[in-house]
N, C-alpha and C. Protein backbone atom coordinates (compact mmCIF):
# COMPACT_ATOMS: atom_id res chain seq x y z
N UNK A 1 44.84 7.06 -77.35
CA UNK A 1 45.87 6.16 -76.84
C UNK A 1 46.22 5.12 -77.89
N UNK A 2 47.35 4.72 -77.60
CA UNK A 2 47.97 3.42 -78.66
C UNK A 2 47.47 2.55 -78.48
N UNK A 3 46.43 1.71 -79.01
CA UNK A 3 46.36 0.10 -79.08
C UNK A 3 46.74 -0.53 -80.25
N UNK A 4 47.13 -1.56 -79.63
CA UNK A 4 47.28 -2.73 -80.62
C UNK A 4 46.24 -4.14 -79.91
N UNK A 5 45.89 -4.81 -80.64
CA UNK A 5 44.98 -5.60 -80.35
C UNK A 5 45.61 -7.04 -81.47
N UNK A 6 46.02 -7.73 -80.73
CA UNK A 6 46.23 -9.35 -81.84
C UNK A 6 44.89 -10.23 -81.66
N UNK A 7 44.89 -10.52 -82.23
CA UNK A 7 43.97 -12.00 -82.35
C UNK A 7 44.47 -12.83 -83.87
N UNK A 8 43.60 -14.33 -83.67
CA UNK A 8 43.76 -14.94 -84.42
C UNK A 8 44.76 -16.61 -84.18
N UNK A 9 45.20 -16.66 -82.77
CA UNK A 9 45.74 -17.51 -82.44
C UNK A 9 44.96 -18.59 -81.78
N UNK A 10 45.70 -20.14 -81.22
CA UNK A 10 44.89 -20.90 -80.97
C UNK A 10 45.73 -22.37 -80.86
N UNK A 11 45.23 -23.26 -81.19
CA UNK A 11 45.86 -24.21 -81.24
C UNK A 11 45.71 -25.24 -82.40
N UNK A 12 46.89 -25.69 -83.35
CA UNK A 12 46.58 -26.46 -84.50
C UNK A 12 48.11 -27.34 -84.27
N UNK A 13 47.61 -28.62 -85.01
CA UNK A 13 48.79 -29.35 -85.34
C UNK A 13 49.73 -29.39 -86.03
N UNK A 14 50.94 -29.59 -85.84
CA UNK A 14 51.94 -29.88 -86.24
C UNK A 14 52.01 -29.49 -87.94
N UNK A 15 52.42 -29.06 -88.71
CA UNK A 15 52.11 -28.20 -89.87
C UNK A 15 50.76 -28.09 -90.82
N UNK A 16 49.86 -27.29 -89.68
CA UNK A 16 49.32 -26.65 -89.85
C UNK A 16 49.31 -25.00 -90.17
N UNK A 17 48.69 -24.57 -90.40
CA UNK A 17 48.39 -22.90 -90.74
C UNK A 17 47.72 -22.02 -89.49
N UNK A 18 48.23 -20.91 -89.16
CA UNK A 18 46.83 -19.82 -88.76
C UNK A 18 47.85 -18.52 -89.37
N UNK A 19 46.56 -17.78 -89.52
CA UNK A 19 47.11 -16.44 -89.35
C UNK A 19 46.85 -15.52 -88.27
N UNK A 20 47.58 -14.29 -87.90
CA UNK A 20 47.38 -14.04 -87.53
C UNK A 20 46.94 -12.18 -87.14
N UNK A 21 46.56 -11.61 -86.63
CA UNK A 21 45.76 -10.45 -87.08
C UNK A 21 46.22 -9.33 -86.47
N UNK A 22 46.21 -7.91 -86.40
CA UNK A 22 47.14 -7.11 -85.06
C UNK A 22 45.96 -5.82 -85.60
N UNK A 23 45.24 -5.48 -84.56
CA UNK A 23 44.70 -4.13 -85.48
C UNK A 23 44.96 -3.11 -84.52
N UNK A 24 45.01 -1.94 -85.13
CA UNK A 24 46.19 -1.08 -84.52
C UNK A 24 45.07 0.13 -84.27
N UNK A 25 45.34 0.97 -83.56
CA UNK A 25 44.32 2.51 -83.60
C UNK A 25 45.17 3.34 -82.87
N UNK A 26 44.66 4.70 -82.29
CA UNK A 26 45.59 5.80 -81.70
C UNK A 26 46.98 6.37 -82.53
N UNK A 27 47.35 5.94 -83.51
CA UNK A 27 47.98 6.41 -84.17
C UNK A 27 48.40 6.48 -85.80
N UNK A 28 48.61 6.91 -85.85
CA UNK A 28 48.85 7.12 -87.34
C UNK A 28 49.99 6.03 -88.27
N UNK A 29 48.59 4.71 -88.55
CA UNK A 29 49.82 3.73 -88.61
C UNK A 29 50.70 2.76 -89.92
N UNK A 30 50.13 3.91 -90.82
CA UNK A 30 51.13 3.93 -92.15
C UNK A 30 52.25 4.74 -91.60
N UNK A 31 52.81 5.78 -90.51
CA UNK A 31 54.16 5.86 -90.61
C UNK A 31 54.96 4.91 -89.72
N UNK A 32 54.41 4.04 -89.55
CA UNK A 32 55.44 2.82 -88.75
C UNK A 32 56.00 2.09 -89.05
N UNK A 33 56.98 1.17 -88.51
CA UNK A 33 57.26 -0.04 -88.67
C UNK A 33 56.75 -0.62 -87.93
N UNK A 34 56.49 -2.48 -88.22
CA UNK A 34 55.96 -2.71 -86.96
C UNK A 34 56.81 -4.16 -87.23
N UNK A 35 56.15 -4.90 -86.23
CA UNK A 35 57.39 -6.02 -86.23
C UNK A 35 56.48 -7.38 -85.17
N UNK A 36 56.38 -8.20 -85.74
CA UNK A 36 56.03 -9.72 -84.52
C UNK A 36 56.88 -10.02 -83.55
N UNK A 37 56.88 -10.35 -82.74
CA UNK A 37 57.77 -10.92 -81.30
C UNK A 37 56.70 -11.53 -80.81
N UNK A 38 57.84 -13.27 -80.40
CA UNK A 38 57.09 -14.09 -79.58
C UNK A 38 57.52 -14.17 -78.98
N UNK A 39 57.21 -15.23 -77.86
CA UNK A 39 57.55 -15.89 -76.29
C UNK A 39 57.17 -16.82 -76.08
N UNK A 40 58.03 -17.70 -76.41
CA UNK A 40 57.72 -19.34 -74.94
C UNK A 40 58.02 -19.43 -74.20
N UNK A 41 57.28 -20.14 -73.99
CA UNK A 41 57.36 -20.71 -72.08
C UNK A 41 58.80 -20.94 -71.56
N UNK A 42 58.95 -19.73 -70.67
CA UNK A 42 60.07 -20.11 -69.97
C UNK A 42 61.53 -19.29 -70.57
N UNK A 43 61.07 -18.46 -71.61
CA UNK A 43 62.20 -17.72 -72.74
C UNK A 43 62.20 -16.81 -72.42
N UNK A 44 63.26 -15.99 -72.93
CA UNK A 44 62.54 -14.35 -73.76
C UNK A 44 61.82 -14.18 -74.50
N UNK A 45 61.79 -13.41 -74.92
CA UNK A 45 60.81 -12.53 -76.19
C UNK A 45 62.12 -12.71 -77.50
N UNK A 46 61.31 -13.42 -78.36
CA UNK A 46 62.09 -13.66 -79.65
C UNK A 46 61.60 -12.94 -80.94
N UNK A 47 62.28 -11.76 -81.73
CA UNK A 47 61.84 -11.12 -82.57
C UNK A 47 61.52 -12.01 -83.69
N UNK A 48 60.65 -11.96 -84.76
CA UNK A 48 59.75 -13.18 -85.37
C UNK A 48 60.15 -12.48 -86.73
N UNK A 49 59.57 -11.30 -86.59
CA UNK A 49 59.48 -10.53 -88.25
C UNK A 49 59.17 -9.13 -87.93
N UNK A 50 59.59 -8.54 -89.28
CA UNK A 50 59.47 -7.15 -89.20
C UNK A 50 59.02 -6.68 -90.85
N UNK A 51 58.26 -5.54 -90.71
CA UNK A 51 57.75 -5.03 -92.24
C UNK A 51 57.83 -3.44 -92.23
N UNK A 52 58.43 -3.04 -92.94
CA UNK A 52 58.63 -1.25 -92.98
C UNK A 52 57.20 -0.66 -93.45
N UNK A 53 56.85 0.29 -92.89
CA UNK A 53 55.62 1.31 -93.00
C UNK A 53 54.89 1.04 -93.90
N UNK A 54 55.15 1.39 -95.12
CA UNK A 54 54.52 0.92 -96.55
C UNK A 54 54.70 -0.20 -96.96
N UNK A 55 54.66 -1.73 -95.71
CA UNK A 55 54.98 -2.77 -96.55
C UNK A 55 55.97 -3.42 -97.56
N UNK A 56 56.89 -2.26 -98.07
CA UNK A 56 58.00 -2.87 -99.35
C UNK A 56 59.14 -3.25 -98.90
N UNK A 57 59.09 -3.50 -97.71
CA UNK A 57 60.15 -4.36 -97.34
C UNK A 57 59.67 -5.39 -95.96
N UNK A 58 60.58 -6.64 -96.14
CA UNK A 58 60.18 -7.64 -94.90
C UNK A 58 61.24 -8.70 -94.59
N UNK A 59 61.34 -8.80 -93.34
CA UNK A 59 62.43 -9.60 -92.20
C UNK A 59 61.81 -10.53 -91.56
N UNK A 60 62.81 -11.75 -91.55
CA UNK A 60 62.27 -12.58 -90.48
C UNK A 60 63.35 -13.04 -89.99
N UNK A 61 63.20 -14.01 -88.66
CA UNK A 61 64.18 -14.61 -88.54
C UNK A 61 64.65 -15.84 -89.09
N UNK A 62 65.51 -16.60 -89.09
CA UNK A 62 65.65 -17.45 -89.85
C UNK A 62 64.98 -18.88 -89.91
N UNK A 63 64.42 -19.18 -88.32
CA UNK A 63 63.99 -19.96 -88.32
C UNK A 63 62.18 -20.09 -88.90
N UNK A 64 62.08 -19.36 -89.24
CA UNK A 64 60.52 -19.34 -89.77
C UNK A 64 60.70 -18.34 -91.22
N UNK A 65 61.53 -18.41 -91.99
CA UNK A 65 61.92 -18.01 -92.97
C UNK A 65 61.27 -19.32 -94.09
N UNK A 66 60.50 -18.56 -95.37
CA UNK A 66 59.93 -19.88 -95.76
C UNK A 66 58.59 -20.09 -95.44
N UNK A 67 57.91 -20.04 -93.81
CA UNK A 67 57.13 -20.86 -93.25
C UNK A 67 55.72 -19.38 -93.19
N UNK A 68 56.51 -18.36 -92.70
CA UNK A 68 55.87 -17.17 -92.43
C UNK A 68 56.00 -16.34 -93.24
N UNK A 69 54.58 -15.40 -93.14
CA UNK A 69 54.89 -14.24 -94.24
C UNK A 69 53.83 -13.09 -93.06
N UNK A 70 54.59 -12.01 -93.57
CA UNK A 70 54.41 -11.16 -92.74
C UNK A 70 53.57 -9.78 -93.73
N UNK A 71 52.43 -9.17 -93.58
CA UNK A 71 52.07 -8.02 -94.08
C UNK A 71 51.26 -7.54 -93.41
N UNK A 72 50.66 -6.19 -94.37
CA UNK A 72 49.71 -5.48 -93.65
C UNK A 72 48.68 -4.56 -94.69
N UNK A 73 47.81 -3.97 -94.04
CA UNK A 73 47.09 -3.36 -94.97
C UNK A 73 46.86 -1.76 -94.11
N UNK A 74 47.75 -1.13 -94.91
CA UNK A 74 47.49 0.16 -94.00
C UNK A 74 46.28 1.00 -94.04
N UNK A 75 45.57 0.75 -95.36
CA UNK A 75 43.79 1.08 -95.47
C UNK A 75 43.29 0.65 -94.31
N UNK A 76 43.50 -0.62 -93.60
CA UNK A 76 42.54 -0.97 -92.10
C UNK A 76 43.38 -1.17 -90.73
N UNK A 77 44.79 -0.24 -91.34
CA UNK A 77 45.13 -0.17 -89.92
C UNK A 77 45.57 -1.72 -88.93
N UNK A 78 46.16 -2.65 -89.83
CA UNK A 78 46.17 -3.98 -89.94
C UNK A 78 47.04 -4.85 -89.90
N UNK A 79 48.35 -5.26 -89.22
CA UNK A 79 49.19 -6.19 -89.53
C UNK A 79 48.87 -7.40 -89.37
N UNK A 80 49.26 -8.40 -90.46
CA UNK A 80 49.50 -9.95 -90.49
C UNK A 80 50.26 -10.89 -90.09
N UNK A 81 50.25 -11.86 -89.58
CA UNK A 81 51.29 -12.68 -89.92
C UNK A 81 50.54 -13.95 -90.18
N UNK A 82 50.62 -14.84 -91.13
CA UNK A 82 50.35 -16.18 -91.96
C UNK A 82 51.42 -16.86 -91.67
N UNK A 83 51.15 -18.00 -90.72
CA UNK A 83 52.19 -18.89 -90.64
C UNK A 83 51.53 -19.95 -91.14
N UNK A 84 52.36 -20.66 -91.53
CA UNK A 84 52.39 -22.05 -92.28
C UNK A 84 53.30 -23.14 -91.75
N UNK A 85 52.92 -24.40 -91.82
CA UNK A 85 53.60 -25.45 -91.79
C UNK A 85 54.41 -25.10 -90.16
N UNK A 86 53.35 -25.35 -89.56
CA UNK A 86 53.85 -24.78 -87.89
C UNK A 86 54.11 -26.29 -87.02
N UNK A 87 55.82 -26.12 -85.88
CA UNK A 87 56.25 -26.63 -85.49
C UNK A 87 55.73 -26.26 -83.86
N UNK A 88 56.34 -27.78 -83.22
CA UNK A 88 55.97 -27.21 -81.79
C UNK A 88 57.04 -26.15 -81.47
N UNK A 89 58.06 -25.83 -81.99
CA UNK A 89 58.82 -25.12 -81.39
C UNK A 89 58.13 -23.73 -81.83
N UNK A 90 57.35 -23.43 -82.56
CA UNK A 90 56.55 -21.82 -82.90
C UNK A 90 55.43 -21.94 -81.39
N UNK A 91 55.35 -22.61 -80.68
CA UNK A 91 54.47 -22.66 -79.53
C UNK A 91 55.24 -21.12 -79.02
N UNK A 92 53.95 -20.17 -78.73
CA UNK A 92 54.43 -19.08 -78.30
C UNK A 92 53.29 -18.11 -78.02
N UNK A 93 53.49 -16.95 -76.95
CA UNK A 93 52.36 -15.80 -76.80
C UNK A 93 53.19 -14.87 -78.18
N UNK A 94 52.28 -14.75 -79.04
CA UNK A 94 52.47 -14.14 -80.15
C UNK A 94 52.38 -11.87 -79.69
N UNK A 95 53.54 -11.47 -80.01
CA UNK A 95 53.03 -9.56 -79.59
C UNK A 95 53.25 -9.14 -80.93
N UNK A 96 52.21 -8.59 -81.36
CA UNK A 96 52.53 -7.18 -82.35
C UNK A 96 53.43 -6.00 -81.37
N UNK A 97 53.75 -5.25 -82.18
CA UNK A 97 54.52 -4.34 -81.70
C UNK A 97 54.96 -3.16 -82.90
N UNK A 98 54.79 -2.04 -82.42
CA UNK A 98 54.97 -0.86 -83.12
C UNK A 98 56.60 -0.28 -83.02
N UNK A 99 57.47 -0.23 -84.20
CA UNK A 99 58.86 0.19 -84.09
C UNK A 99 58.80 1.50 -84.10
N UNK A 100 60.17 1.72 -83.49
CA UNK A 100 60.47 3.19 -82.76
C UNK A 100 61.18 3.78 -83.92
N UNK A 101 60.43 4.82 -84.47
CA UNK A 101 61.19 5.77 -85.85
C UNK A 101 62.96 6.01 -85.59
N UNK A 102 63.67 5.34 -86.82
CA UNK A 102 64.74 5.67 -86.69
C UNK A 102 65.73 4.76 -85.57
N UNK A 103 65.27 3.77 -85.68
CA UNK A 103 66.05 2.66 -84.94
C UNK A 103 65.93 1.25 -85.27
N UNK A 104 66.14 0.99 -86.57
CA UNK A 104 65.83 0.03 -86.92
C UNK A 104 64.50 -0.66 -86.73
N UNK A 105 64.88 -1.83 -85.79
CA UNK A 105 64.02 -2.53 -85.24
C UNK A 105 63.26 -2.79 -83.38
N UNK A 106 63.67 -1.99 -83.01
CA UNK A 106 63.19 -1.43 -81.83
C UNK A 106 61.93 -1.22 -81.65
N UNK A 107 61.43 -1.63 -80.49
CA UNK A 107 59.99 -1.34 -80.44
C UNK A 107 59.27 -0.54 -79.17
N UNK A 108 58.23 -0.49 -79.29
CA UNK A 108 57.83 0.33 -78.28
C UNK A 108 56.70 0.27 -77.37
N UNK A 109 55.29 0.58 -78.11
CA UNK A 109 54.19 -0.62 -77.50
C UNK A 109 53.99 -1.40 -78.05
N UNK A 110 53.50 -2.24 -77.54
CA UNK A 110 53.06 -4.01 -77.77
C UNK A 110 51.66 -4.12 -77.18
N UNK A 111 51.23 -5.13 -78.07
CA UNK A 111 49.85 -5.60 -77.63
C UNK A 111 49.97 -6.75 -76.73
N UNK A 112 48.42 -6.89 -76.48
CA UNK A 112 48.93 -8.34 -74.93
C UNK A 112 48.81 -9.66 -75.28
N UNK A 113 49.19 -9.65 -76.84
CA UNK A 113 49.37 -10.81 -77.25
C UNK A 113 48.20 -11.96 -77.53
N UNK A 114 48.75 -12.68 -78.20
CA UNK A 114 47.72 -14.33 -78.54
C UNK A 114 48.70 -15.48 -78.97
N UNK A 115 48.12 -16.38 -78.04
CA UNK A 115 48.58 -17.75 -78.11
C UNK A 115 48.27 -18.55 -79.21
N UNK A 116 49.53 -18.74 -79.29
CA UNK A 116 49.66 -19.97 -80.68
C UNK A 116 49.95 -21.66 -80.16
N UNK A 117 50.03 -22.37 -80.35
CA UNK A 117 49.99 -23.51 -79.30
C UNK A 117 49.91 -24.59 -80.47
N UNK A 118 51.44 -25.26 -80.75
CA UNK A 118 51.51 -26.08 -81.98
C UNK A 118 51.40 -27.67 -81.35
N UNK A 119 50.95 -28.88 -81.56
CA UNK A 119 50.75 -29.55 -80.87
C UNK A 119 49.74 -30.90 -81.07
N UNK A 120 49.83 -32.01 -81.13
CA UNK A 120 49.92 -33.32 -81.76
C UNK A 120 48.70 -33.95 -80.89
């Protein structure tokens, strides 16, 4: 079966750092894309970043452009995200998520997430 598993979230102040961790199994996960999506309280689900299969390419959105960096290590089956210099507005349930071949950025399963919680 597909898991994804995040960890690595929590609560830090106002530009502070965490990273964060996604480890993946059930599938074969150098041919993916995969992609971050968050959620605050009370929102939708806001796409964060995205990294193509082999890593050589990477997206974010604009507002954490700069702040975040997004990778992975497909030897451990592994996506990242390193945020930096974090606002309360990044307050969010953080999802990995595995993209759907051949659709850009579309996704498919998601993990059950970890809380990030920016805050003074």
């Amino acid at each position: 079966d597909v898991q994804l598993v995040e960890s690595g979230g929590g609560m830090v102040q106002p530009g502070g750092s965490l990273r964060l961790s996604c480890a993946a199994s059930g599938f074969t996960f150098s041919n993916y894309n995969m992609v971050w999506v968050r959620q605050a309280p009370g929102k939708g689900p806001e796409w964060v970043s995205g990294i193509w299969s082999l890593g050589d390419n990477t997206y974010y959105t604009e507002s954490v452009k700069g702040r975040f960096t997004i990778s992975r290590d497909n030897a451990k089956n592994t996506l990242y995200l390193q945020m930096s210099s974090l606002e309360a507005e990044d307050t969010a349930l953080y999802y990995c998520a595995r993209g759907v071949p051949g659709t850009g950025w579309a996704t498919g399963y998601w993990g059950q997430g970890t809380q990030v919680t920016v805050s003074s």
